[in-house]
PDB file of N, CA and C in Angstrom:
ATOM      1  N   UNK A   1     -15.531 -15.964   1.233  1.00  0.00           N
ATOM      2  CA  UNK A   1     -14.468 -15.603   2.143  1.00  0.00           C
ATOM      3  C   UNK A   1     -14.741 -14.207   2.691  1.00  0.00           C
ATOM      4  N   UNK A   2     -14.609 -13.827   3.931  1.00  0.00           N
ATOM      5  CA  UNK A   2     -14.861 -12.593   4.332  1.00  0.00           C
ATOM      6  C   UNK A   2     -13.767 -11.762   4.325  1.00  0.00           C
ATOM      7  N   UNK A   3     -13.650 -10.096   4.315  1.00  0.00           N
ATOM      8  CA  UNK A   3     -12.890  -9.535   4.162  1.00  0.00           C
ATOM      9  C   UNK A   3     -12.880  -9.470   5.744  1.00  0.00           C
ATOM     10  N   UNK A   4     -10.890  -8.744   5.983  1.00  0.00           N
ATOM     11  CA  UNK A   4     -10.703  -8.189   7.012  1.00  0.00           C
ATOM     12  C   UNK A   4     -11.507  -6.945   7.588  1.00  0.00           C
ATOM     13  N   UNK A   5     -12.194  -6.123   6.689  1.00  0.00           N
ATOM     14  CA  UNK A   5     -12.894  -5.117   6.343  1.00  0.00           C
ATOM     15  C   UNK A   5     -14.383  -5.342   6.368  1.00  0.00           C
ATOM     16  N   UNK A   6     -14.996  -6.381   6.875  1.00  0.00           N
ATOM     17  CA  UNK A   6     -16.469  -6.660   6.813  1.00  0.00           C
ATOM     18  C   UNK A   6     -16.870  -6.647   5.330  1.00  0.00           C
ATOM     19  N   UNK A   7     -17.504  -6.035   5.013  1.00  0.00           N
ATOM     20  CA  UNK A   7     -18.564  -5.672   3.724  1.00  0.00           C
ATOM     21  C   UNK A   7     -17.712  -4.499   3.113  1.00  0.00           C
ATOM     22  N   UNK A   8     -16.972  -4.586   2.490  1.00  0.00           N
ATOM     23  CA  UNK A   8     -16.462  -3.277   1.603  1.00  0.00           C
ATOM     24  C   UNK A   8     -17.743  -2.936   0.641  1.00  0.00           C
ATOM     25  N   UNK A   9     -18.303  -3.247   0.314  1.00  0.00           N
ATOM     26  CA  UNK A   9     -19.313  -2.844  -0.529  1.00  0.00           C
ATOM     27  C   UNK A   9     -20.576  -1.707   0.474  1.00  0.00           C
ATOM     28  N   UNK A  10     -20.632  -2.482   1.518  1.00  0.00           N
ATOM     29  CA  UNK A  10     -21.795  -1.405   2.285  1.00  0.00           C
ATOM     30  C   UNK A  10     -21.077  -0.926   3.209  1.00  0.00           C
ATOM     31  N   UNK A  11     -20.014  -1.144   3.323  1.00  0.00           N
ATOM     32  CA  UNK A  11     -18.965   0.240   3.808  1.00  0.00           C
ATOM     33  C   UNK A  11     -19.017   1.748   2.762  1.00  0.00           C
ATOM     34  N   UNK A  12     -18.947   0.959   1.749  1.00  0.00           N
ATOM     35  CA  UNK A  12     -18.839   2.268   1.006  1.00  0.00           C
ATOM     36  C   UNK A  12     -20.213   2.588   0.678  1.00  0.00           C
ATOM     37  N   UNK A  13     -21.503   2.017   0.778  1.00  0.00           N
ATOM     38  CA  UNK A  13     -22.284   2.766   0.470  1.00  0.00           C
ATOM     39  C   UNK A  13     -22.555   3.495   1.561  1.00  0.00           C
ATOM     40  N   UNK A  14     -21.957   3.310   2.777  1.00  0.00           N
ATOM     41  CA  UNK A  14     -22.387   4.132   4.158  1.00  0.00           C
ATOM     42  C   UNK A  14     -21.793   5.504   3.884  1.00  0.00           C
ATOM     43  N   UNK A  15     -20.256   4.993   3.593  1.00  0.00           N
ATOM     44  CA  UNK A  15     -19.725   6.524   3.619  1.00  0.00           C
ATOM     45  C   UNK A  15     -20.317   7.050   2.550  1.00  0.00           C
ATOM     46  N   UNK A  16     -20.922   6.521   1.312  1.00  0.00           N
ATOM     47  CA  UNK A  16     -21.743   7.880   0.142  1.00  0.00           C
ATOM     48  C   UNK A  16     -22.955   8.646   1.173  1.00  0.00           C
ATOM     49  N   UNK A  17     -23.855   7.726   1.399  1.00  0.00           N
ATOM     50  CA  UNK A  17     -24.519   7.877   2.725  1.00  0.00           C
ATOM     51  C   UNK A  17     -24.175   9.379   3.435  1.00  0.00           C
ATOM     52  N   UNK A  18     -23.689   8.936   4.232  1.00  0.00           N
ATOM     53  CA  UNK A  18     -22.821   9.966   5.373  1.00  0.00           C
ATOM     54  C   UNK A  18     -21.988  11.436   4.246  1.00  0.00           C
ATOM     55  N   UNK A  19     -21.909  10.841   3.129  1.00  0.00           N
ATOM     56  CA  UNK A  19     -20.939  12.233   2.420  1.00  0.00           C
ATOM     57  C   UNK A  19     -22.564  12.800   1.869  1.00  0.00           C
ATOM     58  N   UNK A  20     -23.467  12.490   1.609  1.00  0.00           N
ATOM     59  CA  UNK A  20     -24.509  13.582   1.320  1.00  0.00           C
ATOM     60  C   UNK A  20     -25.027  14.026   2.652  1.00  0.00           C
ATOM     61  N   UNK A  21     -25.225  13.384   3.396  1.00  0.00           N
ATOM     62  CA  UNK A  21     -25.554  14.420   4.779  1.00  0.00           C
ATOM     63  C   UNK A  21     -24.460  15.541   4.693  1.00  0.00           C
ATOM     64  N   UNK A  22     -23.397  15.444   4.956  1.00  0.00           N
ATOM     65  CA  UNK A  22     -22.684  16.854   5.020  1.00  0.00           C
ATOM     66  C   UNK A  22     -22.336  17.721   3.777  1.00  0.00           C
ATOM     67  N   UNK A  23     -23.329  16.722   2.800  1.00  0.00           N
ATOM     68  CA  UNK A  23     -23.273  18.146   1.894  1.00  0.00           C
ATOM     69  C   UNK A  23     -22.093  18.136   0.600  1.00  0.00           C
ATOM     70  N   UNK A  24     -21.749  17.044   0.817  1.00  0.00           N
ATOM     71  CA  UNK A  24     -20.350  16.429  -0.378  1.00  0.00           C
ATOM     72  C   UNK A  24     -20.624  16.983  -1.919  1.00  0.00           C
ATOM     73  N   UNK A  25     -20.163  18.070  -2.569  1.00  0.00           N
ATOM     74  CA  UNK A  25     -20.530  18.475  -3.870  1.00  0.00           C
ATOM     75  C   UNK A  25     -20.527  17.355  -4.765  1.00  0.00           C
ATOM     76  N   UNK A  26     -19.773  16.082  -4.758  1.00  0.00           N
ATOM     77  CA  UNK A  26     -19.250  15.590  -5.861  1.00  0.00           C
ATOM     78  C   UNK A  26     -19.648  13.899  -4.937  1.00  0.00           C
ATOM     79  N   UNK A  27     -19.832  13.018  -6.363  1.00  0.00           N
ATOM     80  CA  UNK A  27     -19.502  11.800  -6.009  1.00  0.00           C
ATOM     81  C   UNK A  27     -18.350  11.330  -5.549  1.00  0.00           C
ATOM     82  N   UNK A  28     -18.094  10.345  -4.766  1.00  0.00           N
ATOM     83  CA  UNK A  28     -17.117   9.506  -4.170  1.00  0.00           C
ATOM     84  C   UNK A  28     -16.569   8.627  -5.272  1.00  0.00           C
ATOM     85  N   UNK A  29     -15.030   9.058  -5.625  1.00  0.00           N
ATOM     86  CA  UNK A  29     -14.396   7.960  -6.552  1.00  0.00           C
ATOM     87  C   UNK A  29     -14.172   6.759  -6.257  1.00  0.00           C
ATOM     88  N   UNK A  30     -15.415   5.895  -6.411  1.00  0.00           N
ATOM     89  CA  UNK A  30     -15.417   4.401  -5.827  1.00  0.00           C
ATOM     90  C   UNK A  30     -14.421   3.593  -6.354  1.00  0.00           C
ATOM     91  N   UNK A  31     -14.181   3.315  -7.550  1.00  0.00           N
ATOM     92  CA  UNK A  31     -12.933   2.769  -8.069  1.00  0.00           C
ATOM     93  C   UNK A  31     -11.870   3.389  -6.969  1.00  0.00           C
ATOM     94  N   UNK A  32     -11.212   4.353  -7.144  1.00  0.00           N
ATOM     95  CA  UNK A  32     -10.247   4.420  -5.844  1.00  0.00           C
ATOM     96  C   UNK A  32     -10.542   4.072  -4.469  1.00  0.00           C
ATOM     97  N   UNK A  33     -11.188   4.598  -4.350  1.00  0.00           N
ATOM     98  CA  UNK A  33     -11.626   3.888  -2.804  1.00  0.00           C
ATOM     99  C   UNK A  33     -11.475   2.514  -2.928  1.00  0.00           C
ATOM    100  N   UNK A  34     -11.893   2.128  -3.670  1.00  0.00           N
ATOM    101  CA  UNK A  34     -11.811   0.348  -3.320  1.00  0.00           C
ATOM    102  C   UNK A  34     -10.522   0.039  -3.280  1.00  0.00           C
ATOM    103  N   UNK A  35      -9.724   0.693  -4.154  1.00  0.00           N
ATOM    104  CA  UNK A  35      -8.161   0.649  -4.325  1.00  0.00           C
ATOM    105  C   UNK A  35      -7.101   1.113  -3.189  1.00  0.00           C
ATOM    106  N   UNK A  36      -7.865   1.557  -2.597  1.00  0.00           N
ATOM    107  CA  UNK A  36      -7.317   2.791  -1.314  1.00  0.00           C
ATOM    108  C   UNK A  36      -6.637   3.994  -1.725  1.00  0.00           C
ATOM    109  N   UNK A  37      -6.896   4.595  -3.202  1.00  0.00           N
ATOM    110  CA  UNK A  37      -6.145   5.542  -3.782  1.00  0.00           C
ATOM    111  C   UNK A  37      -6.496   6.472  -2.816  1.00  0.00           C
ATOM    112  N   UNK A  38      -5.193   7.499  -2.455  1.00  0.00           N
ATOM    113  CA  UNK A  38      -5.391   8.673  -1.740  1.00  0.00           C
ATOM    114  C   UNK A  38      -6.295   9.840  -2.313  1.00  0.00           C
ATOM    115  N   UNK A  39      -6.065   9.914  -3.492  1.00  0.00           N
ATOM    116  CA  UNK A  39      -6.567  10.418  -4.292  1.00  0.00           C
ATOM    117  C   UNK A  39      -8.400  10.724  -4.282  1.00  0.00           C
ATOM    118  N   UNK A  40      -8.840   9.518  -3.627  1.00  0.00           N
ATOM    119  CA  UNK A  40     -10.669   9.364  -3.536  1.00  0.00           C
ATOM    120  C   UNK A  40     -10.709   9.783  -1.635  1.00  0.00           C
ATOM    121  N   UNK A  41      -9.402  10.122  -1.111  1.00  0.00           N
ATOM    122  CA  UNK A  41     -10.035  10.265   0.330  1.00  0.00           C
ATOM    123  C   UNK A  41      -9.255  11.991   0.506  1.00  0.00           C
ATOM    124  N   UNK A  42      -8.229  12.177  -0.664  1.00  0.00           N
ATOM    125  CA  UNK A  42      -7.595  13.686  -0.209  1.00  0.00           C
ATOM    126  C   UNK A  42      -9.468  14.939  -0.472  1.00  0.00           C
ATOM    127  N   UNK A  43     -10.277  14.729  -1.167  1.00  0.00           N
ATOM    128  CA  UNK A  43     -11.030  14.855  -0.992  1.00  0.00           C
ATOM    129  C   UNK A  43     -12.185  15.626  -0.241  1.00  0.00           C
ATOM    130  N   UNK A  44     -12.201  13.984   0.266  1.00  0.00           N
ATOM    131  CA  UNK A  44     -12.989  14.052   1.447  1.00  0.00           C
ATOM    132  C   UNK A  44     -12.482  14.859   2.586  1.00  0.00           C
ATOM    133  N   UNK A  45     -11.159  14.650   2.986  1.00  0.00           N
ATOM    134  CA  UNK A  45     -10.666  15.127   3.942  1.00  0.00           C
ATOM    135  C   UNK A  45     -10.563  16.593   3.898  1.00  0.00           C
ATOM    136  N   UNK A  46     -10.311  17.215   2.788  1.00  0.00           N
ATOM    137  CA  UNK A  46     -10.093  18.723   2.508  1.00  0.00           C
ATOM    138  C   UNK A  46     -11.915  19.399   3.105  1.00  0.00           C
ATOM    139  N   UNK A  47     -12.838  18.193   2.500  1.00  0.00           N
ATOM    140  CA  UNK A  47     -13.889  18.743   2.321  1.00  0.00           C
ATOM    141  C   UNK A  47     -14.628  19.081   3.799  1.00  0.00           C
ATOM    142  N   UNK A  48     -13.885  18.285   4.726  1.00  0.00           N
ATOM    143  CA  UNK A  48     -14.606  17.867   6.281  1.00  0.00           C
ATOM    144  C   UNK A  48     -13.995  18.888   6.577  1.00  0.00           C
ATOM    145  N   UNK A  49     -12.537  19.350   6.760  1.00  0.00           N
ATOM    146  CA  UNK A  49     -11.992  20.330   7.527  1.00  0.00           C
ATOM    147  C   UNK A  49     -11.959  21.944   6.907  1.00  0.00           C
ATOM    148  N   UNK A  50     -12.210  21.656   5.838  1.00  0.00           N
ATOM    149  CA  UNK A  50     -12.028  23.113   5.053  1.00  0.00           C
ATOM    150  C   UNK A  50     -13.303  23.587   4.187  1.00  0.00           C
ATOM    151  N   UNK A  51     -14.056  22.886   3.772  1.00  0.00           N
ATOM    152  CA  UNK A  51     -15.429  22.981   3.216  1.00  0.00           C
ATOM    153  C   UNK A  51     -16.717  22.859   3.544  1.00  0.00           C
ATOM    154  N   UNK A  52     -16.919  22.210   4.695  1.00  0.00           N
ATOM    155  CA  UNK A  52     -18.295  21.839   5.172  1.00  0.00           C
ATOM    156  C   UNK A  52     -18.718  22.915   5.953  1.00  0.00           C
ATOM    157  N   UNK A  53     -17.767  23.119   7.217  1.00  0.00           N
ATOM    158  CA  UNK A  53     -17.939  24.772   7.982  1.00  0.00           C
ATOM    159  C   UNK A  53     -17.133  25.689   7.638  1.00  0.00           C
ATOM    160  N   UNK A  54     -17.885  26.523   7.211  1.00  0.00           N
ATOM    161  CA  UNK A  54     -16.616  28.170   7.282  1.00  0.00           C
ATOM    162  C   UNK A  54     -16.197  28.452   8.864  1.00  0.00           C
ATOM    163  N   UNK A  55     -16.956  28.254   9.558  1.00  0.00           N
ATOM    164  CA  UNK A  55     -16.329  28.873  11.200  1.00  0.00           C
ATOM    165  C   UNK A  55     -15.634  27.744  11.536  1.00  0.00           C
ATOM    166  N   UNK A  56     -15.567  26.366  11.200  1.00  0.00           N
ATOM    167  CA  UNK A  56     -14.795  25.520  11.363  1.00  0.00           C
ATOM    168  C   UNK A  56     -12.882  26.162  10.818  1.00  0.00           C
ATOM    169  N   UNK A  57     -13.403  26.250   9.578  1.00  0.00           N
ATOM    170  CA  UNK A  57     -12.094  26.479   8.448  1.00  0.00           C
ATOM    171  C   UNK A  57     -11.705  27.956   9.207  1.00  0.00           C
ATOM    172  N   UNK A  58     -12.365  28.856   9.636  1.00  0.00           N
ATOM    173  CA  UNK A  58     -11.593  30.184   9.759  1.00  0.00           C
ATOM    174  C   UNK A  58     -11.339  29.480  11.655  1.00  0.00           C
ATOM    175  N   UNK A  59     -11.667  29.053  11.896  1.00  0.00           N
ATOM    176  CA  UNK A  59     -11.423  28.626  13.637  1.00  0.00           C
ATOM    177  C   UNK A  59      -9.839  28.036  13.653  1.00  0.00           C
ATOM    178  N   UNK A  60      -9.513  27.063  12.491  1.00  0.00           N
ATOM    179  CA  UNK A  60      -8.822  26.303  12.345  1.00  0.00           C
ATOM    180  C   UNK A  60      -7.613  27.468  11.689  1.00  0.00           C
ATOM    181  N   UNK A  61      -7.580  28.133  11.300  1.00  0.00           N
ATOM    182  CA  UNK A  61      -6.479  29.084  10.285  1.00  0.00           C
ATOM    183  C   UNK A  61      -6.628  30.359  11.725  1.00  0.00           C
ATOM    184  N   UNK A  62      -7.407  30.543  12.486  1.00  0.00           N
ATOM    185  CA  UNK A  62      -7.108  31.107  13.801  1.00  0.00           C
ATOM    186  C   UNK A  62      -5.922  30.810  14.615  1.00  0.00           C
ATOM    187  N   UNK A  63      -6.212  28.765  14.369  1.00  0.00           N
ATOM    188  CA  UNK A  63      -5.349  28.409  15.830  1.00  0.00           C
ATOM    189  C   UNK A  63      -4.243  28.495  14.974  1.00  0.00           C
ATOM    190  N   UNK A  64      -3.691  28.484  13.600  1.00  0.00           N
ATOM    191  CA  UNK A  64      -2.246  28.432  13.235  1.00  0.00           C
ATOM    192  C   UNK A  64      -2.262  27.197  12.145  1.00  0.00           C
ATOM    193  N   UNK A  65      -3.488  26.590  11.812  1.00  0.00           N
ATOM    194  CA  UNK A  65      -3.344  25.403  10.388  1.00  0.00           C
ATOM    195  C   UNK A  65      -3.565  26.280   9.484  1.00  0.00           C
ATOM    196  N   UNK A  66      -2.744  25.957   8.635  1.00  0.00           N
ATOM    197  CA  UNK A  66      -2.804  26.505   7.133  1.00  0.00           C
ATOM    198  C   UNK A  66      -2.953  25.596   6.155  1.00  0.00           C
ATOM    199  N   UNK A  67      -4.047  24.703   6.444  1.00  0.00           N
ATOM    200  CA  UNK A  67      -4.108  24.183   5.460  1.00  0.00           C
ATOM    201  C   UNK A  67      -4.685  24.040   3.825  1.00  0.00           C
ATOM    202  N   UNK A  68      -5.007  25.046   4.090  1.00  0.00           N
ATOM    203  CA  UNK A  68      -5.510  25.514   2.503  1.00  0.00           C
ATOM    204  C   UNK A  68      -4.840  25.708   0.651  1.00  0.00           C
ATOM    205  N   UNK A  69      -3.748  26.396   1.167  1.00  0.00           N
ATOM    206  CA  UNK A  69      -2.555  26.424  -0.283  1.00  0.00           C
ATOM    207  C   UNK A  69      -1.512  24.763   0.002  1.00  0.00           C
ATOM    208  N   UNK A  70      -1.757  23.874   0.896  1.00  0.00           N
ATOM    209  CA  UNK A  70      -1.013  23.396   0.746  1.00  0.00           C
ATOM    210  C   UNK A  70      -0.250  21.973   0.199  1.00  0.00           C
ATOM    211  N   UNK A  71       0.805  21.453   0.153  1.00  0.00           N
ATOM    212  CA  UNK A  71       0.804  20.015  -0.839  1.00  0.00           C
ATOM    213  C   UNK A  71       0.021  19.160  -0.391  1.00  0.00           C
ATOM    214  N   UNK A  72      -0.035  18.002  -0.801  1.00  0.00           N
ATOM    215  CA  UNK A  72      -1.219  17.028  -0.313  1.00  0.00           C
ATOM    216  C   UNK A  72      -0.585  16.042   0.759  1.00  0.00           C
ATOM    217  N   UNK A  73       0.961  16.391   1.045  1.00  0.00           N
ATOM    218  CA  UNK A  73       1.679  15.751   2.112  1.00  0.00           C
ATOM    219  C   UNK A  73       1.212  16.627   3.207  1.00  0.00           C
ATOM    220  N   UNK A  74       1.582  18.199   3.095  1.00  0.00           N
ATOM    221  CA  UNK A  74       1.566  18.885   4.191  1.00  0.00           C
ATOM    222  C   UNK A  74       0.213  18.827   4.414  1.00  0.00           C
ATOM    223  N   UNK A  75      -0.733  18.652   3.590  1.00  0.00           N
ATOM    224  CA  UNK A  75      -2.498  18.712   3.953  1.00  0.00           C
ATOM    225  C   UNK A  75      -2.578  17.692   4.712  1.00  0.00           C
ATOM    226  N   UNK A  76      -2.195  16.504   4.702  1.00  0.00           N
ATOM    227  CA  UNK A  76      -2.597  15.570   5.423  1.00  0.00           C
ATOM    228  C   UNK A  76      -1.967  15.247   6.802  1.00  0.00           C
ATOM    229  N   UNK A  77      -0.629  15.711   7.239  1.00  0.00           N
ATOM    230  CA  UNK A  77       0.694  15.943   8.196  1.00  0.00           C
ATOM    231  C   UNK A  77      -0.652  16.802   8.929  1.00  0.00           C
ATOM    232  N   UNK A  78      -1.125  18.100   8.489  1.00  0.00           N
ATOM    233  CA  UNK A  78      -1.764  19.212   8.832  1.00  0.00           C
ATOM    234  C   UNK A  78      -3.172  19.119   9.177  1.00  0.00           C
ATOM    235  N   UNK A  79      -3.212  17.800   8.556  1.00  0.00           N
ATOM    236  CA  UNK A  79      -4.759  17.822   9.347  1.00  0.00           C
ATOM    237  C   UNK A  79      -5.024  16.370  10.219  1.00  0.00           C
ATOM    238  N   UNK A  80      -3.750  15.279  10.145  1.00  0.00           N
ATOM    239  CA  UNK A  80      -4.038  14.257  10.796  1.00  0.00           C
ATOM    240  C   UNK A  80      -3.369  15.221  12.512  1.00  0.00           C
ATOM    241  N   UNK A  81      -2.629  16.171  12.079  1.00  0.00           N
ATOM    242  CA  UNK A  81      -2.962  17.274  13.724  1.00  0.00           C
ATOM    243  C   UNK A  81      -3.596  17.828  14.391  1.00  0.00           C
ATOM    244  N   UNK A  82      -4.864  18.171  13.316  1.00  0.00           N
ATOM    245  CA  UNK A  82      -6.090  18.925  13.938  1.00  0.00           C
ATOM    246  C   UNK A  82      -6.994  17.604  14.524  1.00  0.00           C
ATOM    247  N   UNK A  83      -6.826  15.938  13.694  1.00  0.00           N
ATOM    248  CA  UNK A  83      -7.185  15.695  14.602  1.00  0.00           C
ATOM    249  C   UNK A  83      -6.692  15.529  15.859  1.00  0.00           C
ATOM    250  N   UNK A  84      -5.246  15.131  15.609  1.00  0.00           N
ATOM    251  CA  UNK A  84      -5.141  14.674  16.969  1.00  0.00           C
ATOM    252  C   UNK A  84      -5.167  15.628  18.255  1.00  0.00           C
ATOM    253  N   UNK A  85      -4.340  16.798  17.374  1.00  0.00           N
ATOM    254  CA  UNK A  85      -4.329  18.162  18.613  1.00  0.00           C
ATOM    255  C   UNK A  85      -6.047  19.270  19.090  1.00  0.00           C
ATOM    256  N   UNK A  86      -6.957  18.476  18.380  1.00  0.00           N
ATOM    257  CA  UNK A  86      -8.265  19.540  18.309  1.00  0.00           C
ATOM    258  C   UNK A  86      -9.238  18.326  18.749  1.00  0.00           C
ATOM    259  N   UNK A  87      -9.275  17.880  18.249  1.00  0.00           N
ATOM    260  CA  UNK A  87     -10.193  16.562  18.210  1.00  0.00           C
ATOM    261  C   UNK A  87      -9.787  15.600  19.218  1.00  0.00           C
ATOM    262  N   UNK A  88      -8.817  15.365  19.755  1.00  0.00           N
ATOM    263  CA  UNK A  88      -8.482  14.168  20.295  1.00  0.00           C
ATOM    264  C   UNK A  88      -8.743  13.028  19.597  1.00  0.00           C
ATOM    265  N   UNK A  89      -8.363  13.124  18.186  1.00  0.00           N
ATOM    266  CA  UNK A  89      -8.318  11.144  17.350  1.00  0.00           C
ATOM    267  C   UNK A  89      -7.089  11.222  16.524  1.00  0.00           C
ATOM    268  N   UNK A  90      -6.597   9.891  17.476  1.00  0.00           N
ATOM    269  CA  UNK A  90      -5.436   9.009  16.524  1.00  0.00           C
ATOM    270  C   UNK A  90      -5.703   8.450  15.615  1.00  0.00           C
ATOM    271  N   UNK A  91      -5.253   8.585  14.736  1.00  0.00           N
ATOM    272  CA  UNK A  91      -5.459   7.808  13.370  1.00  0.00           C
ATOM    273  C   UNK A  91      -4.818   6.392  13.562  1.00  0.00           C
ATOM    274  N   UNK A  92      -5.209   5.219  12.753  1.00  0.00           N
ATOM    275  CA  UNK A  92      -4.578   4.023  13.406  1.00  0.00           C
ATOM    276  C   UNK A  92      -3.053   4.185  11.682  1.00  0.00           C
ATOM    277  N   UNK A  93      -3.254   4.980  10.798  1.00  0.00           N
ATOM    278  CA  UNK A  93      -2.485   5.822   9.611  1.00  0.00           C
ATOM    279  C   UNK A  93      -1.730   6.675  10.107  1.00  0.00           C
ATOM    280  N   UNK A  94      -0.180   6.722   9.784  1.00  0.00           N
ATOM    281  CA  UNK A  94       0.324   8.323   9.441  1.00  0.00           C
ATOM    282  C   UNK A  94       0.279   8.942   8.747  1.00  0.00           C
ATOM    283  N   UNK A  95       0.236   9.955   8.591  1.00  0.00           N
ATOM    284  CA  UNK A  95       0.459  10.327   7.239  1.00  0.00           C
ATOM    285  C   UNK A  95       1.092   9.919   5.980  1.00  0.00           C
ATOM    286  N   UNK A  96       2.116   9.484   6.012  1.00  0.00           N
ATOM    287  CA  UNK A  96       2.894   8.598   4.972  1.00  0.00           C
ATOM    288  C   UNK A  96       1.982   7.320   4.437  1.00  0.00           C
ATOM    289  N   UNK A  97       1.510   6.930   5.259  1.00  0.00           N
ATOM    290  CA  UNK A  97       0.624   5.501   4.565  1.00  0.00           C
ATOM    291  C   UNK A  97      -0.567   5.798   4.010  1.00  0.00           C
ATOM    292  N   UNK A  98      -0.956   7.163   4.444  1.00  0.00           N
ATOM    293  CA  UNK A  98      -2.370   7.282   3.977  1.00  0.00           C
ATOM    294  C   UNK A  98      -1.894   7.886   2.754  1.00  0.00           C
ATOM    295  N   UNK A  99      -1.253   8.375   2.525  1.00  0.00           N
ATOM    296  CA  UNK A  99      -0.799   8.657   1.295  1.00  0.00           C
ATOM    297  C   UNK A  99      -0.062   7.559  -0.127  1.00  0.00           C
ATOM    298  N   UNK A 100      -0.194   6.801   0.720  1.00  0.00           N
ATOM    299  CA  UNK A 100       0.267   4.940  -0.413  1.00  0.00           C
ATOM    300  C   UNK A 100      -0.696   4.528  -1.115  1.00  0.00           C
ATOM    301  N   UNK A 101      -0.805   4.279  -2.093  1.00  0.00           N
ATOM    302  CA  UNK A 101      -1.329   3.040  -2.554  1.00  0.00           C
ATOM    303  C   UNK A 101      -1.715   1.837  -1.510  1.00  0.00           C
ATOM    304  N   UNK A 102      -3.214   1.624  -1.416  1.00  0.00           N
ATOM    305  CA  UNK A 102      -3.912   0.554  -0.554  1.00  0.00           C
ATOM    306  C   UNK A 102      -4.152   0.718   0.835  1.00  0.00           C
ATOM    307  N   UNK A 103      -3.518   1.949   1.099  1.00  0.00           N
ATOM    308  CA  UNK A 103      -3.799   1.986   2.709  1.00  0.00           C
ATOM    309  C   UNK A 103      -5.063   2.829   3.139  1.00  0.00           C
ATOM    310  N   UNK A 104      -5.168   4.001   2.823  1.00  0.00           N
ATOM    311  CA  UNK A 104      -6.455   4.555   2.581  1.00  0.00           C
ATOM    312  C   UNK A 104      -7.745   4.263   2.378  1.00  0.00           C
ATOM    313  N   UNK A 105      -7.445   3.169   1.763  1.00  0.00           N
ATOM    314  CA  UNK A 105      -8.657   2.139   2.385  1.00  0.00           C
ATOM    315  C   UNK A 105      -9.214   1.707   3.088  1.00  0.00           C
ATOM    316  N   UNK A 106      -8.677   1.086   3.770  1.00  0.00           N
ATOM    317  CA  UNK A 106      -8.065   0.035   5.144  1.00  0.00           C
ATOM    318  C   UNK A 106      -8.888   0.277   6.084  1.00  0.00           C
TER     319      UNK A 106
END
């Protein structure tokens, strides 16, 4: 039976893939991920916007995100803005779901 998701299995080996190109300190919590725990993508996400570039992270605390001290609601509220307001990308997630159980996956 196929998933809605193609290949979850070489989905995720893409994104391990793609997380050592930019340099990812740590393995990818595959058990969550498969689960869609927020928990295996709060992460990642801290790591793209706040860890990979310093002139990124100080560019970003320039324009007025603070996302650094903050909860893992406001981190994600705070950075699904940078994409949309910096980046131009909608998430097809709000914040609230990416923060659920199973959606983070998806």
């Amino acid at each position: 039976m196929a998933s809605r998701t193609g290949d979850p299995e070489g989905n995720l080996s893409r994104a391990c893939d793609a997380l050592r190109r930019l340099r990812y300190p740590r393995e990818l919590f595959r058990e969550g991920a498969r689960a869609g725990e927020p928990a295996a993508f709060l992460p990642l996400l801290h790591h793209a916007l706040l860890g990979f570039s310093r002139p990124l992270a100080a560019r970003l605390v320039e324009r007025g995100y603070h996302l650094g001290a903050a909860s893992d609601r406001r981190f994600v509220e705070g950075a699904f803005k940078v994409l949309r307001d910096e980046f131009g990308y909608r998430t097809s997630l709000t914040p609230s779901q990416f923060l659920q159980r199973g959606y983070a996956g998806e």
